[in-house]
C-alpha atoms as a PDB file:
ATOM      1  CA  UNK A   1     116.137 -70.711-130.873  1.00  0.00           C
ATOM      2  CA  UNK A   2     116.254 -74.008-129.247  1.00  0.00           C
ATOM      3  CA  UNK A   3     118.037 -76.750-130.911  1.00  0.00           C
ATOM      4  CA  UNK A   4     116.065 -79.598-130.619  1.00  0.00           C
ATOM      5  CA  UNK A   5     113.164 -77.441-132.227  1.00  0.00           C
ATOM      6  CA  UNK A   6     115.423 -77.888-135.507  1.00  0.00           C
ATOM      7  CA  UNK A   7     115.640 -82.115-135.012  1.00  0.00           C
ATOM      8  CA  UNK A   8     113.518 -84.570-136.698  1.00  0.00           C
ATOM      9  CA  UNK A   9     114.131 -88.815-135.925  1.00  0.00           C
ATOM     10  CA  UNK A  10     115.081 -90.884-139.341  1.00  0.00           C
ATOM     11  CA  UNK A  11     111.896 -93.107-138.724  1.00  0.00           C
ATOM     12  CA  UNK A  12     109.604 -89.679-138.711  1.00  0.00           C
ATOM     13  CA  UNK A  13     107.359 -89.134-141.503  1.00  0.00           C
ATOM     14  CA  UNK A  14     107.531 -86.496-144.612  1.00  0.00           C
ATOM     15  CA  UNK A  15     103.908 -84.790-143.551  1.00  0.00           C
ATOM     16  CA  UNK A  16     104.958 -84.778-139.587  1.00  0.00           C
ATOM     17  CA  UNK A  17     108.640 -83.257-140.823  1.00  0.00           C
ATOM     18  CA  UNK A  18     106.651 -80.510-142.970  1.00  0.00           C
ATOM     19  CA  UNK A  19     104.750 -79.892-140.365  1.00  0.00           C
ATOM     20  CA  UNK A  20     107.974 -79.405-137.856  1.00  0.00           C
ATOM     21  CA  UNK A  21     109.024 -76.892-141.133  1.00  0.00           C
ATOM     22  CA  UNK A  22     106.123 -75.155-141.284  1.00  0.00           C
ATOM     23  CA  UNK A  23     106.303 -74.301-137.496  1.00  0.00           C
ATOM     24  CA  UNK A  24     109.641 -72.961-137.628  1.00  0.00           C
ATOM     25  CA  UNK A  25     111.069 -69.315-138.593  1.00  0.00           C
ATOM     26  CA  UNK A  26     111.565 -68.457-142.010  1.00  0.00           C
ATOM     27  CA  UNK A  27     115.188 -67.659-140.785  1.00  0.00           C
ATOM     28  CA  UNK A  28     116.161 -71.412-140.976  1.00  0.00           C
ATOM     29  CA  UNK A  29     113.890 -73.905-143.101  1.00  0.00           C
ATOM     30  CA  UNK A  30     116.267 -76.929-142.441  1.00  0.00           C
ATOM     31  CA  UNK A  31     115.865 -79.998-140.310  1.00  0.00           C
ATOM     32  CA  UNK A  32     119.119 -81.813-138.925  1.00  0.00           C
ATOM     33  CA  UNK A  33     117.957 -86.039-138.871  1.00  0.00           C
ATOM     34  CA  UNK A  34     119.016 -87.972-136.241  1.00  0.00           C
ATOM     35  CA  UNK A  35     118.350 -91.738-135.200  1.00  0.00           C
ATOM     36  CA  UNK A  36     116.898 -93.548-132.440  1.00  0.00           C
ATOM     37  CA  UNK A  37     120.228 -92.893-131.122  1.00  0.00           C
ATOM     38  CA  UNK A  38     120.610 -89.273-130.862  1.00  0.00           C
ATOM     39  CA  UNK A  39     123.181 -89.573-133.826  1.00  0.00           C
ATOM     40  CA  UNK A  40     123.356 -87.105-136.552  1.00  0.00           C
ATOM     41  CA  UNK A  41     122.441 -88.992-139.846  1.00  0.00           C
ATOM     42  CA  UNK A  42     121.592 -86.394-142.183  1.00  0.00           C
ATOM     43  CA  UNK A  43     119.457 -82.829-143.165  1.00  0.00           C
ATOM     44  CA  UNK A  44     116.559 -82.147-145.023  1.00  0.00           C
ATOM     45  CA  UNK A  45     115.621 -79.007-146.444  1.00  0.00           C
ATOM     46  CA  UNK A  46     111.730 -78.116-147.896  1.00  0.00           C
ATOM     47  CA  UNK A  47     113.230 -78.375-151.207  1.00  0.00           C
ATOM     48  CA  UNK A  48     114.047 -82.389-150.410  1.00  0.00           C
ATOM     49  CA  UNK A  49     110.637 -82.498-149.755  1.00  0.00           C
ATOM     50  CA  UNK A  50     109.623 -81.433-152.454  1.00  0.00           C
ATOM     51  CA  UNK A  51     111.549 -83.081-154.983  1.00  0.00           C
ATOM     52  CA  UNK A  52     110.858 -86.367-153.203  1.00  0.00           C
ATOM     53  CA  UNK A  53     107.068 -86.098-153.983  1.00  0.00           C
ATOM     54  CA  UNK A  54     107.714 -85.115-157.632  1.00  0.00           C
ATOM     55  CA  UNK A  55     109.395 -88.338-157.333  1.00  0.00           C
ATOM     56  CA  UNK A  56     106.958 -90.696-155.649  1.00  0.00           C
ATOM     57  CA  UNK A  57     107.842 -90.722-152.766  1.00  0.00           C
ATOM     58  CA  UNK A  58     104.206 -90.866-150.680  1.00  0.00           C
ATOM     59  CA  UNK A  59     104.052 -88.286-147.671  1.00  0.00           C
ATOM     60  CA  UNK A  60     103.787 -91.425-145.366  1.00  0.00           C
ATOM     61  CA  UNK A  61     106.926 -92.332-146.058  1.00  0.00           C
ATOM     62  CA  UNK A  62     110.186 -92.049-144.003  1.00  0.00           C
ATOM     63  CA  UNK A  63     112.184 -89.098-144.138  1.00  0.00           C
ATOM     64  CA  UNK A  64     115.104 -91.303-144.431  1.00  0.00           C
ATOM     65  CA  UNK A  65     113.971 -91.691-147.630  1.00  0.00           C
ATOM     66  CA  UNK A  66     114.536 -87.942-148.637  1.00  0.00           C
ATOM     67  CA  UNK A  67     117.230 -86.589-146.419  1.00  0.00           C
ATOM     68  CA  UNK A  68     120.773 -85.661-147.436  1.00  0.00           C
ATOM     69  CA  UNK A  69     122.726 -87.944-146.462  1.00  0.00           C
ATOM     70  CA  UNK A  70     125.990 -86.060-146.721  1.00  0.00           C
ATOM     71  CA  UNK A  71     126.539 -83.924-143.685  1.00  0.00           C
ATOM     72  CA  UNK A  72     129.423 -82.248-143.031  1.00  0.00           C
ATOM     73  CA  UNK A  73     130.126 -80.900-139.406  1.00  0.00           C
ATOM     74  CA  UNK A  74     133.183 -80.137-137.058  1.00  0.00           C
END
C-alpha cells in the first residue's frame, strides 16, 4: 500500500474520486482529502458518494461538497 494511492485534492471531482475508489483494494474503500496544500481536510467513503447523489449533488461537482469534514487523527 502506498499512501498517496489513498489521497484525493478538495477541488477533485466525485466521478474522478470514484474512479480513485474503484481502483483501490476492497481492503480500504476510503479516501483521506487534502488541499492544494498538502493539508488533511477531510475523508470520504463510497457511501458519501452515494448519499450525495441521492441528494443532488451532480458527479461534476467537488468532493468538498461530500466529504466528512470531521477527521480525527493523532
Amino acid at each position: 500500500m502506498v499512501f498517496k494511492d489513498y489521497l484525493v485534492n478538495s477541488t477533485s471531482t466525485l466521478s474522478e474520486t470514484l474512479k480513485k475508489l474503484e481502483s483501490l483494494s476492497f481492503d480500504i474503500l476510503l479516501l483521506f482529502v487534502i488541499d492544494d496544500t498538502g493539508k488533511l481536510v477531510g475523508a470520504v467513503t463510497d457511501g458519501d458518494i452515494r448519499r450525495g447523489l441521492i441528494t443532488g449533488v451532480d458527479v461534476n461537482d467537488s468532493v468538498h461538497q461530500v466529504m466528512n469534514k470531521k477527521v480525527v487523527y493523532t
